[in-house]
Protein backbone atom coordinates (compact mmCIF):
# COMPACT_ATOMS: atom_id res chain seq x y z
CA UNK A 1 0.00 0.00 0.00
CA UNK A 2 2.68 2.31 0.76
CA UNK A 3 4.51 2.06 -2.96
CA UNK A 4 0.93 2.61 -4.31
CA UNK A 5 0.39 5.44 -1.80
CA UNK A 6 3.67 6.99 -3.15
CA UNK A 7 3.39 5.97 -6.90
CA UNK A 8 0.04 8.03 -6.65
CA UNK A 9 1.60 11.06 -4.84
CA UNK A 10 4.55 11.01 -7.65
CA UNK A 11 1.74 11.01 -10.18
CA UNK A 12 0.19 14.49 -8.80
CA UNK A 13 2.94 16.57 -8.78
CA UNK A 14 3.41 17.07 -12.22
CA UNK A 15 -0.55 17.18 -12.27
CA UNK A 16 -0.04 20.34 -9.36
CA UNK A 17 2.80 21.90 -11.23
CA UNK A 18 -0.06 21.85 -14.49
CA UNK A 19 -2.44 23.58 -12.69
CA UNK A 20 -0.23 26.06 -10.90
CA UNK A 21 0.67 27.27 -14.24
CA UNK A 22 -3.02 27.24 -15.32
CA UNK A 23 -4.11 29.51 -12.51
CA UNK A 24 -1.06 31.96 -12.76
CA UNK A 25 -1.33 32.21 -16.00
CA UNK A 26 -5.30 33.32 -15.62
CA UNK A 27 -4.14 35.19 -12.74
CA UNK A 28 -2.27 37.28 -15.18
CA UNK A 29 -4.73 37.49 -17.81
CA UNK A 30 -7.29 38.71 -16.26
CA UNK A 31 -7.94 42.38 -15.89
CA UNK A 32 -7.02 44.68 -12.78
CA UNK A 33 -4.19 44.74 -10.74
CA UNK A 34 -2.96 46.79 -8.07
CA UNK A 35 -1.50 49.23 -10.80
CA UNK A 36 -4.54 49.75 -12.49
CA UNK A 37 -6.16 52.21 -9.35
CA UNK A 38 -2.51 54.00 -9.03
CA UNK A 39 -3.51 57.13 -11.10
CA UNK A 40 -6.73 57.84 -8.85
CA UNK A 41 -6.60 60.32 -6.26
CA UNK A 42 -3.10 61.17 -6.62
CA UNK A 43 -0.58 63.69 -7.73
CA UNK A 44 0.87 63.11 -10.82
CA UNK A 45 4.12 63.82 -9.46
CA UNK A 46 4.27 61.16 -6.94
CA UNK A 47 2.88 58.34 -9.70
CA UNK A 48 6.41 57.05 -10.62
CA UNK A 49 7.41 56.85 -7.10
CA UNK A 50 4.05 54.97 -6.07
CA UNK A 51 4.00 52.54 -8.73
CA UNK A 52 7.69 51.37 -8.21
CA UNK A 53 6.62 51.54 -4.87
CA UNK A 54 3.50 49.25 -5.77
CA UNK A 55 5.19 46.92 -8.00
CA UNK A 56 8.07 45.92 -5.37
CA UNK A 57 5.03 45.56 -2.43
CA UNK A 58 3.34 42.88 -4.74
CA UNK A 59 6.46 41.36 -6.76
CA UNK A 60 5.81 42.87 -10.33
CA UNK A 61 8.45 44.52 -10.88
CA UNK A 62 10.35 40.73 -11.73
CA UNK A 63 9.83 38.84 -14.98
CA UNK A 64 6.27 36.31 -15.22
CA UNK A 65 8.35 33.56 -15.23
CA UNK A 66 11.74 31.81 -15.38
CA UNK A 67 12.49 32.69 -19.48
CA UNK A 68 10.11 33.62 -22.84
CA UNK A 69 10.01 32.63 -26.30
CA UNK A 70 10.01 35.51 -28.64
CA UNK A 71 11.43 36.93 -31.04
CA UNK A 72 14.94 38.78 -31.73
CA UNK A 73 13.14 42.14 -31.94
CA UNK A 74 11.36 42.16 -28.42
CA UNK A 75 14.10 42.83 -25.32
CA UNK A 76 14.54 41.38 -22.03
CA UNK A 77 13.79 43.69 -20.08
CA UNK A 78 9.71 44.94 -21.00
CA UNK A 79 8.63 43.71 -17.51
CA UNK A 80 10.35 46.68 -15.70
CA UNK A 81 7.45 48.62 -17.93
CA UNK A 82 5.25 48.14 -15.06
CA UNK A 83 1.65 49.66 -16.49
CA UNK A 84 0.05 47.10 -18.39
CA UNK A 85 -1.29 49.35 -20.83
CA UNK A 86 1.87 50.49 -21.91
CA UNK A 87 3.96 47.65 -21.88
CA UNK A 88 1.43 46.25 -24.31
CA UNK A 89 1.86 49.11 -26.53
CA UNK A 90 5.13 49.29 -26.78
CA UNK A 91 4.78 45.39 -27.61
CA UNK A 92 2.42 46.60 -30.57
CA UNK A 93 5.30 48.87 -31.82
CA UNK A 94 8.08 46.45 -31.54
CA UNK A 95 5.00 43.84 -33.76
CA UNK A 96 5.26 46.90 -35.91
CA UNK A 97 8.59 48.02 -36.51
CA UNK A 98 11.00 46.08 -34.85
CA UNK A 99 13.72 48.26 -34.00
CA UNK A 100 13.60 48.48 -29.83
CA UNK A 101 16.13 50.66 -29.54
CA UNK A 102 14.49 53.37 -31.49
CA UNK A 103 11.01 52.82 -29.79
CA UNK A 104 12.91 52.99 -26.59
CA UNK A 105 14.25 56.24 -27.40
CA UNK A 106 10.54 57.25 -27.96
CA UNK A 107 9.57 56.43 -25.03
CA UNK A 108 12.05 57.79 -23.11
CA UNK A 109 11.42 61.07 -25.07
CA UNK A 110 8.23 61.01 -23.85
CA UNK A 111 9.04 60.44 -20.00
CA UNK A 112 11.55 63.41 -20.61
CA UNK A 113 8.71 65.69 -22.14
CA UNK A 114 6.59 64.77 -19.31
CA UNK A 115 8.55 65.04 -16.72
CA UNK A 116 9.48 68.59 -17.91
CA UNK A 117 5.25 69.29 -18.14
CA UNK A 118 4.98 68.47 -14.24
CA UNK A 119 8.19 68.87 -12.85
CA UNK A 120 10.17 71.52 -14.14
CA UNK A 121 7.69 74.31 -15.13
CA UNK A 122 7.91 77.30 -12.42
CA UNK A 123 5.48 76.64 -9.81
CA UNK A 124 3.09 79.51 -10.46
CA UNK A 125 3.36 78.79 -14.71
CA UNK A 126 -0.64 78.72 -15.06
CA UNK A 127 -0.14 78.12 -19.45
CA UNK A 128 -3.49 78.29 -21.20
CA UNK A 129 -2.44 75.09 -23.11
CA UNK A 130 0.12 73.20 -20.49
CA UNK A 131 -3.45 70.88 -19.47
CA UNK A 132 -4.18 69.81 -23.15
CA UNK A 133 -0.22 69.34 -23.81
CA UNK A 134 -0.26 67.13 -20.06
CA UNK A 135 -3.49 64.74 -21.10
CA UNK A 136 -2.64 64.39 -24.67
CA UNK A 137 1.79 63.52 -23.78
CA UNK A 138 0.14 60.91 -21.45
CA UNK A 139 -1.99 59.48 -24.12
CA UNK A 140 1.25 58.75 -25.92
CA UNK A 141 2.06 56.43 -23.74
CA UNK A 142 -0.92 54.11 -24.51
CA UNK A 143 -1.48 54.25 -28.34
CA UNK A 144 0.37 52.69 -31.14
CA UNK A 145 -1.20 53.26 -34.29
CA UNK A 146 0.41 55.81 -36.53
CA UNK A 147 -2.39 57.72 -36.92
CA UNK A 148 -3.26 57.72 -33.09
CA UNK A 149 0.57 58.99 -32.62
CA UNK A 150 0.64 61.38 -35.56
CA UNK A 151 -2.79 63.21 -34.16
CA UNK A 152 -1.79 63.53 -30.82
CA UNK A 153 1.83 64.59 -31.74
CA UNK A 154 0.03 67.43 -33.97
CA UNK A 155 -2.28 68.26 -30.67
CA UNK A 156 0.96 68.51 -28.49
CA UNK A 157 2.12 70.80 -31.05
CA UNK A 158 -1.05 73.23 -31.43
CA UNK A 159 -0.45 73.50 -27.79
CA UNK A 160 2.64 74.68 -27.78
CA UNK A 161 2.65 76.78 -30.63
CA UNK A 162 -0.84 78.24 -29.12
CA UNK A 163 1.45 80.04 -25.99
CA UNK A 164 4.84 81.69 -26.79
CA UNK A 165 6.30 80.91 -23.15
CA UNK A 166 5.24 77.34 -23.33
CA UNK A 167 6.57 77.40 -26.69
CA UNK A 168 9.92 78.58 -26.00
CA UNK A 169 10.10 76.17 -22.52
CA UNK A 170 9.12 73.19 -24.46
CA UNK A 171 9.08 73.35 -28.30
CA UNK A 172 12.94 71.84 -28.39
CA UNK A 173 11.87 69.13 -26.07
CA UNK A 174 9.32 68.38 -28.62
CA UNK A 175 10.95 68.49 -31.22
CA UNK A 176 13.00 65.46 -30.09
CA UNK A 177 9.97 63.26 -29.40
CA UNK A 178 8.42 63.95 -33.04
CA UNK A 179 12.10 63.05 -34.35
CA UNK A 180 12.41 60.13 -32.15
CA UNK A 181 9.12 58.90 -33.74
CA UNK A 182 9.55 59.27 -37.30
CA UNK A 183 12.92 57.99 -36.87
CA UNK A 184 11.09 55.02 -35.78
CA UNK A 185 8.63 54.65 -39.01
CA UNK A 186 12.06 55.48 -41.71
CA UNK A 187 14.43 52.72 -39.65
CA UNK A 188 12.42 49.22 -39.10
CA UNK A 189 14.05 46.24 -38.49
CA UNK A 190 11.20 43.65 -39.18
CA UNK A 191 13.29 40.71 -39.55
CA UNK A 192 14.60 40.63 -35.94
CA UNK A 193 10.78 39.53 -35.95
CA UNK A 194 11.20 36.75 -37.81
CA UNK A 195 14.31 35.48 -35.67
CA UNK A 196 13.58 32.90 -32.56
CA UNK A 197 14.96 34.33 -29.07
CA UNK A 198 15.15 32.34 -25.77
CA UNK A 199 15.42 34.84 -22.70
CA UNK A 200 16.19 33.04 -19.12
CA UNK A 201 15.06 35.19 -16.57
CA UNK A 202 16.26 32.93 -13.20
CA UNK A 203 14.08 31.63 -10.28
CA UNK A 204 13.74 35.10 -9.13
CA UNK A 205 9.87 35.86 -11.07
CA UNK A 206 6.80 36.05 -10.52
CA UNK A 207 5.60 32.26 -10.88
CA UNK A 208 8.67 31.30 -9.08
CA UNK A 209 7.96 33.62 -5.83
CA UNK A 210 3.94 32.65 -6.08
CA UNK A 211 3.96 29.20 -5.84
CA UNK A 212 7.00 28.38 -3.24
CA UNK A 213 4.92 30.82 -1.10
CA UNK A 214 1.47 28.92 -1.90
CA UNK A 215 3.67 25.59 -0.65
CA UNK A 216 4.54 27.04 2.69
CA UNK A 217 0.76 28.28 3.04
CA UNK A 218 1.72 31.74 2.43
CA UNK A 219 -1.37 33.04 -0.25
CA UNK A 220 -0.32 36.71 -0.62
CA UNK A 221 -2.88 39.63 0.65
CA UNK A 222 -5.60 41.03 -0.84
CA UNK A 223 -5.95 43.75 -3.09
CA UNK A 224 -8.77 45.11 -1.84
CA UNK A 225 -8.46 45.37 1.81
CA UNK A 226 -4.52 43.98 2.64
CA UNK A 227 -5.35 41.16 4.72
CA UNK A 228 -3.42 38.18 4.60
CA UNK A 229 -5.94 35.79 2.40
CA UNK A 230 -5.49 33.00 4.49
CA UNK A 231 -6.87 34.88 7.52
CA UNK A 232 -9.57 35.50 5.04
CA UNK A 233 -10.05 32.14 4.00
CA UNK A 234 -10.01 30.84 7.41
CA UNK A 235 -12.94 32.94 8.63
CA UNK A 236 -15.12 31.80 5.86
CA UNK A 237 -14.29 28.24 5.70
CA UNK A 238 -15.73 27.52 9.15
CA UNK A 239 -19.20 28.46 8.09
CA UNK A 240 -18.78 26.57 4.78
CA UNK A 241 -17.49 23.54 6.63
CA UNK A 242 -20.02 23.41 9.38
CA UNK A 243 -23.04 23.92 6.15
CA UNK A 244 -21.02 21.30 3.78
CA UNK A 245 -20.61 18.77 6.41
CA UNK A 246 -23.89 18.88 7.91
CA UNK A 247 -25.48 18.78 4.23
CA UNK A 248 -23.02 15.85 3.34
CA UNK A 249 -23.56 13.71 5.92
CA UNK A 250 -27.03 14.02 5.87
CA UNK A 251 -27.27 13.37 2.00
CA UNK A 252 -25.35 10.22 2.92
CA UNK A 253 -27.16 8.79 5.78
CA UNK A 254 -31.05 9.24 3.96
CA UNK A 255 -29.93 8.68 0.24
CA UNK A 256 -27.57 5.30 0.52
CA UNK A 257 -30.84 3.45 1.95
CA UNK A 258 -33.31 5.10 0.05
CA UNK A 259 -31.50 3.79 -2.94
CA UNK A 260 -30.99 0.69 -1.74
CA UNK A 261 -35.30 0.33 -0.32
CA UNK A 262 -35.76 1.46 -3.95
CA UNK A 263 -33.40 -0.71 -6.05
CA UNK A 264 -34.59 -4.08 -3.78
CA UNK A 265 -38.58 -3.09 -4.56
CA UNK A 266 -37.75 -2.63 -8.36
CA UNK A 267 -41.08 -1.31 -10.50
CA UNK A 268 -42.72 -1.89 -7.38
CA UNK A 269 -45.38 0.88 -6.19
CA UNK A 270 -43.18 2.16 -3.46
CA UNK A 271 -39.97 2.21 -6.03
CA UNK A 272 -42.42 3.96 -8.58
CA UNK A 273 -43.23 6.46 -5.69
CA UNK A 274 -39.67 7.01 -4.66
CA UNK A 275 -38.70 7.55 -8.13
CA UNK A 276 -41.04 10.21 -8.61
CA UNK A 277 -40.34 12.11 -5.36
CA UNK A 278 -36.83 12.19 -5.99
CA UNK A 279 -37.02 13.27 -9.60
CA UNK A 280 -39.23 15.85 -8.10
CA UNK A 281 -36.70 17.04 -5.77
CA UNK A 282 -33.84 17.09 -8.02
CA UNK A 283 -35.86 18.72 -10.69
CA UNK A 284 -35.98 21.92 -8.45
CA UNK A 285 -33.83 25.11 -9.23
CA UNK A 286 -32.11 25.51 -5.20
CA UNK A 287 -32.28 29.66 -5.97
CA UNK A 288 -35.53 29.31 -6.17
CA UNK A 289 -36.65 27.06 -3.42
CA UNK A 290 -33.90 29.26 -1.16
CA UNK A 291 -35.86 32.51 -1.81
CA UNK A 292 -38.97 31.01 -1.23
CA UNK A 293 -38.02 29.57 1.93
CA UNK A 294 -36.59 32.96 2.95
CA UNK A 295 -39.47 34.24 2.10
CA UNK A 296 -41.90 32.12 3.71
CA UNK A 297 -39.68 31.40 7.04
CA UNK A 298 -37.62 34.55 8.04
CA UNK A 299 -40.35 37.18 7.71
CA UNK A 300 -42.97 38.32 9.42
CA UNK A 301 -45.39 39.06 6.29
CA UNK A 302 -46.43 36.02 5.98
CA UNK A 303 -47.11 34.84 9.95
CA UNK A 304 -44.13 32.10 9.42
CA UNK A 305 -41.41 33.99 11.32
CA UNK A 306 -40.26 30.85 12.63
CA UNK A 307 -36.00 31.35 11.92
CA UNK A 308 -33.85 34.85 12.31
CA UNK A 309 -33.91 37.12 8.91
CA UNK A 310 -30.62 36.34 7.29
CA UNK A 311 -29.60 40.14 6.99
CA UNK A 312 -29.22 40.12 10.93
CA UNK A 313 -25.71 37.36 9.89
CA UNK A 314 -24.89 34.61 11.75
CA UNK A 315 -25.13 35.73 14.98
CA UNK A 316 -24.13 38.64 17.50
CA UNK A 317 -21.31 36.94 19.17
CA UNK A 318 -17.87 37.86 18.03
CA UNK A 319 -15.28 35.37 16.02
CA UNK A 320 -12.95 35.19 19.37
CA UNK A 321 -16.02 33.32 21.01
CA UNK A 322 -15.59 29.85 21.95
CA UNK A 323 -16.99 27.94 18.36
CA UNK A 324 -19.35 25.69 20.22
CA UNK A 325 -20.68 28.90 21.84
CA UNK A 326 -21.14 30.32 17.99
CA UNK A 327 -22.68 27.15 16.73
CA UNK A 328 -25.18 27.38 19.00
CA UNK A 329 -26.52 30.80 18.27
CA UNK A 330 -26.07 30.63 14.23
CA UNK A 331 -28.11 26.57 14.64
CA UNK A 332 -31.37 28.36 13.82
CA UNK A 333 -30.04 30.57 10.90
CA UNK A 334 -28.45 26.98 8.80
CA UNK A 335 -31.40 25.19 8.79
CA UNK A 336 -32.67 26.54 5.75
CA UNK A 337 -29.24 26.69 3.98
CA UNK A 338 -28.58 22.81 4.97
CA UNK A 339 -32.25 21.79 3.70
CA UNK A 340 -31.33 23.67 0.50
CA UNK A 341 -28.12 22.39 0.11
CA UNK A 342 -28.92 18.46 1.05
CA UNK A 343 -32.46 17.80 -0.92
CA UNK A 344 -30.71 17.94 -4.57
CA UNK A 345 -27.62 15.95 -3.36
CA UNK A 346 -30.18 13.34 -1.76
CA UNK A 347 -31.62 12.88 -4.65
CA UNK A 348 -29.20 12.23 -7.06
CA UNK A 349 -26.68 9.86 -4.67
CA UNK A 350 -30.09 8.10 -4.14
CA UNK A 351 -30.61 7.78 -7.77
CA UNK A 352 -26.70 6.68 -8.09
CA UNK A 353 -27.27 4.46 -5.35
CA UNK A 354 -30.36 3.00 -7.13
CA UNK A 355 -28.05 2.50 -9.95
CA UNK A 356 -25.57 0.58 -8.48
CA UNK A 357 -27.35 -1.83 -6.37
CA UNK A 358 -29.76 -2.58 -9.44
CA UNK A 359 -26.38 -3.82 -11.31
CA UNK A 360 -25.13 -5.81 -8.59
CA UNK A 361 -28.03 -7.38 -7.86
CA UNK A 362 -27.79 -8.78 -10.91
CA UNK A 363 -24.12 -10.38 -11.11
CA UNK A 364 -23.76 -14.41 -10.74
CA UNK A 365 -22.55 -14.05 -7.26
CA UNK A 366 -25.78 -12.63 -6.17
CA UNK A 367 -27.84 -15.47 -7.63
CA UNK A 368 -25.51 -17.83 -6.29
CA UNK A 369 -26.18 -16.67 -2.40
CA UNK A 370 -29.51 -16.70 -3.12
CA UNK A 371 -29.61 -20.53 -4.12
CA UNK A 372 -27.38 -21.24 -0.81
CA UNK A 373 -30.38 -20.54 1.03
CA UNK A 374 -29.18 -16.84 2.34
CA UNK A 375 -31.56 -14.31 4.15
CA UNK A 376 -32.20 -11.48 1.61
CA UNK A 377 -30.77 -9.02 4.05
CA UNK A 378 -27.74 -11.25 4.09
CA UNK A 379 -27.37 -11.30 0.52
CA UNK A 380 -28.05 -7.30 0.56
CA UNK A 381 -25.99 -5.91 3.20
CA UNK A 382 -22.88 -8.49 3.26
CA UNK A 383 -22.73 -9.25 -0.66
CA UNK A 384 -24.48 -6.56 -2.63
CA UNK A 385 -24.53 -3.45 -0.40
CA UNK A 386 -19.88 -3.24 -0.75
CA UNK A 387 -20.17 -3.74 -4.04
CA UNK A 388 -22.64 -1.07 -4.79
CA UNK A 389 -20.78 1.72 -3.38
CA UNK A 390 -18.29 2.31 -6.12
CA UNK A 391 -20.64 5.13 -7.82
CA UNK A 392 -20.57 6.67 -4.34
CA UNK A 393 -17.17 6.34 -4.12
CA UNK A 394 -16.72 7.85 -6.95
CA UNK A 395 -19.00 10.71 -5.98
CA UNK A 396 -17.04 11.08 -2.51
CA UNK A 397 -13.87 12.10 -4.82
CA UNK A 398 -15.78 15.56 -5.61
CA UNK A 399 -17.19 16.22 -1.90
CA UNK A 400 -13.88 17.55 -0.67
CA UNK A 401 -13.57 20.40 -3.67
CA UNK A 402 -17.50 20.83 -2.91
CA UNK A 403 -17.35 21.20 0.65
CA UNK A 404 -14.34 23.70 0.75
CA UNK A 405 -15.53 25.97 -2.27
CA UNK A 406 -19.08 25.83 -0.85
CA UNK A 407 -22.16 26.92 -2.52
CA UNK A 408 -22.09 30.81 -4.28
CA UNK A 409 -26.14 30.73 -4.70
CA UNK A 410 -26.95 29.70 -1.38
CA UNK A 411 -24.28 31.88 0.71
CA UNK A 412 -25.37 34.74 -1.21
CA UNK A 413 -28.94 34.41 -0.92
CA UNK A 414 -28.60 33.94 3.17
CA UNK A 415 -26.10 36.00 3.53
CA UNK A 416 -23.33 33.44 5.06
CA UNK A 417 -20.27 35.04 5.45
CA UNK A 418 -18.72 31.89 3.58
CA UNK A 419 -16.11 30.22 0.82
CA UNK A 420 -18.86 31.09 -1.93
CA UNK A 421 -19.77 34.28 -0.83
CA UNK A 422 -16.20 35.31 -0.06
CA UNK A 423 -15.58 34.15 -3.93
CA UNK A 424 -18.26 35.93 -5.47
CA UNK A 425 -17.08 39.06 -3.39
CA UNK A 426 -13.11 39.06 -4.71
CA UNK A 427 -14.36 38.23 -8.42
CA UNK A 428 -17.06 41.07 -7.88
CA UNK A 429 -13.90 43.41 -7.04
CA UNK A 430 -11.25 41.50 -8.89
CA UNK A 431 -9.43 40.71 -6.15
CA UNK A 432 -7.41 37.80 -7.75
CA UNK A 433 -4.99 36.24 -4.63
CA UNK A 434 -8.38 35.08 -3.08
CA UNK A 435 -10.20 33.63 -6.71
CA UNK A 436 -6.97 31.57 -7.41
CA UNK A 437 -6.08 30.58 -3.63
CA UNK A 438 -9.62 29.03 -3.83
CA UNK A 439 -9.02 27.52 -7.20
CA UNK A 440 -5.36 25.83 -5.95
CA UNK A 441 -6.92 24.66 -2.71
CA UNK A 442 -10.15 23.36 -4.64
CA UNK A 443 -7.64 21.79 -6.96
CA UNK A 444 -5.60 20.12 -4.38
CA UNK A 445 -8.79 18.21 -2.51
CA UNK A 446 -9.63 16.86 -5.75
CA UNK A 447 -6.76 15.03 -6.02
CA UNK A 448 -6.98 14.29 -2.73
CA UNK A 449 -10.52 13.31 -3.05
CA UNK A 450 -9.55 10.87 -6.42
CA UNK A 451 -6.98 9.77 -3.61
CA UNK A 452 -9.32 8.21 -1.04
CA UNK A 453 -11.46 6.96 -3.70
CA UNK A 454 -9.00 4.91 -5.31
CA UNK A 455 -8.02 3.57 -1.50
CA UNK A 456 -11.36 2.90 -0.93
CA UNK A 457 -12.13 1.20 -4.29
CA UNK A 458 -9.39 -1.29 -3.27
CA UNK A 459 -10.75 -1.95 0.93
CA UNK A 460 -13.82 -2.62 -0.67
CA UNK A 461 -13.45 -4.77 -3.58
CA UNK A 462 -11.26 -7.38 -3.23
CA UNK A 463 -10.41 -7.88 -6.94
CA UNK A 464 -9.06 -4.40 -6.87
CA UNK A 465 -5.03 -4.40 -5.90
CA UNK A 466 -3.03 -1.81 -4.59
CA UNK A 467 -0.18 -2.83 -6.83
């Protein structure tokens, strides 16, 4: 058992690394990051300070990951652009032109002419123009088309020209940026494009940092609030463990002998009425049976207020309270939420369960202990009943992702400060360490869910070898 134990374990690593590269690399497509909210509220003086500043807080200011394929044209060092928006245009003009050392004498002509706009003009220079010549230098940074370049290059110069001081102060400054530019367009070096590059970065990038951290159980912070997100996670995965489990083991202990009344009584009346009631159940959406039950149960409009209104939380005692202390005063508030939660799960493991014994019952073996003269709940529990559970073994695999990511629909709609609420939350205000922590971790218990099930697969069926 052990070798198949560690065969097993060898087997998910390079199934973790897979999916550690799946979630960064989502991670970094998907919009917002703690750049992107830099330019609100704040000086334009201080932005280059604050974004380094930024970008060494949060570890982008290193490469993605430990080397690229590219071409010749594109250099090695476009991370330490640190705006996304411009490091993606100046990635269009290299697609363009080639030729990074020219575009990188654009840009720096730019950064010159705006620095000059905000730092250098006297303090009391109040230019009619100097706000149009500001917004439209800035826009330079982001566009990439020639026309885009060549209109806002003729607004910067209206500008100037339209105030002689200005014109004088800045005009020269200018006039190296519009060089830099067309020098650009007449010099291209397009086959540097068509040339294969391999850049090696080192183990000190982003990737790299992320996921050694994620090993030790360090997650990062959030954006949004700068809490550590595994204090986060920790505060909602009580409440989604306490919900899950109670749901789970319910499901479990009603649907494995429902299935098992219904598969023995086959196209009997009670099977037939089974059968219906549990297609019934499963048939129903859970949002809406949750609302109505929330509407029905938790107010006083319709003379049912028989639980607490969900907007009041989970209770008035504070997260340093003993938990048994907690449990007791939130009991009232997840019945609903368990009901909700267990009735479709009950009746599809039922209907699994169904399955399963109706196949077994079937098999040689079965027939075989019949015609020894075995009691029929002999021949059920000690010879059908182990050999029926595979489908729910097989369903067990998927209970640990379940129970940790909890449910989005049903922590939303009673307001349980949960895994699935705390989910929706950080996707609602793309705050990324939490959605891809949660996606790792869910990640992880599946494997370790397919674990147990293959374990159990071989405790329970004797054909079934470790080795």
């Amino acid at each position: 058992m052990f070798r198949y134990l560690l065969k097993r374990i060898l087997f998910f690593i390079p199934t973790l690394l897979v999916i550690s590269l799946l979630s960064f690399g989502l991670s970094k497509l998907a919009p917002g990051d703690p750049l992107d909210n830099n330019d609100e509220g704040k000086d334009v003086r201080n932005q280059e300070r604050v974004d380094r500043e930024t970008a060494a807080f949060w570890g982008l200011d290193k490469p993605v990951f430990y080397f690229s394929l590219s071409s010749a044209a594109y250099p090695d060092t476009l991370y330490r652009i640190l705006q996304a928006d411009r490091r993606e245009a100046l990635e269009k003009l290299v697609a363009q032109y080639g030729n990074w050392d020219a575009i990188a004498s654009y840009y720096n002509q730019i950064q010159n002419l705006e620095r000059f706009l905000y730092y250098e003009l006297p303090e009391n220079a109040l230019f009619q123009e100097i706000s149009i010549v500001r917004s439209n230098v800035r826009e330079l940074y982001i566009k990439y088309r020639d026309n885009e370049i060549t209109a806002l290059l003729e607004n910067i110069k209206t500008g100037i020209k339209n105030d002689s001081l200005l014109q004088i102060l800045a005009d020269s400054r200018f006039q190296d940026l519009k060089g830099s530019y067309h020098f650009i367009k007449q010099n291209p070096t397009r086959s540097q494009l068509y040339i294969p590059d391999f850049k090696w970065y080192g183990f000190d990038n982003q990737y790299h940092n992320w996921f050694t951290k994620f090993l030790r159980g360090d997650f990062g912070v959030a954006y949004r609030d700068g809490r550590p997100v595994a204090d986060k996670i920790s505060d909602a995965l009580l409440w989604t463990l306490v919900i899950n489990g109670i749901s789970i083991l319910i499901a479990y202990l009603l649907s494995i002998p429902l299935g098992i009344f219904s598969a023995v009584r086959k196209d009997t009346f009670w099977d037939r009425i089974v059968t219906v009631f549990l297609f019934a159940l499963h048939s129903l959406p859970v949002f809406w049976i949750a609302t109505l039950l929330l509407i029905f149960f938790t107010t006083p409009e319709y003379g049912m207020y028989l639980f607490p209104n969900p907007a009041s939380g989970m209770g008035k005692l504070s997260s340093t309270a003993p938990f048994w202390n907690r449990f007791a005063e939130s009991l009232p508030r997840l019945i609903l939420p368990v009901f909700c939660i267990t009735y479709g799960s009950l009746a599809f493991i039922s209907r699994q369960m169904r399955g399963g014994m109706l196949d077994v019952l079937q098999q040689d073996y079965i027939r075989t202990a019949r015609a020894k003269g075995l009691g029929e709940r002999k021949v059920i529990w000690k010879h059908a009943f182990r050999n029926a559970l595979f489908p729910i073994i097989t369903l067990f695999a998927s209970v640990f992702p379940a129970a940790l990511a909890g449910s989005v629909v049903i922590e939303a709609i009673y307001n349980i400060p949960g895994m699935g609420k705390l989910t929706l939350d950080a996707i609602t205000a793309r705050d990324w360490p939490i959605v891809y922590t949660v996606l790792m971790l869910s990640a992880i218990l599946t494997m370790i869910g397919i674990l147990i099930a293959d374990i159990l697969y071989a405790l329970l069926d004797p054909r079934v070898r470790f080795k």
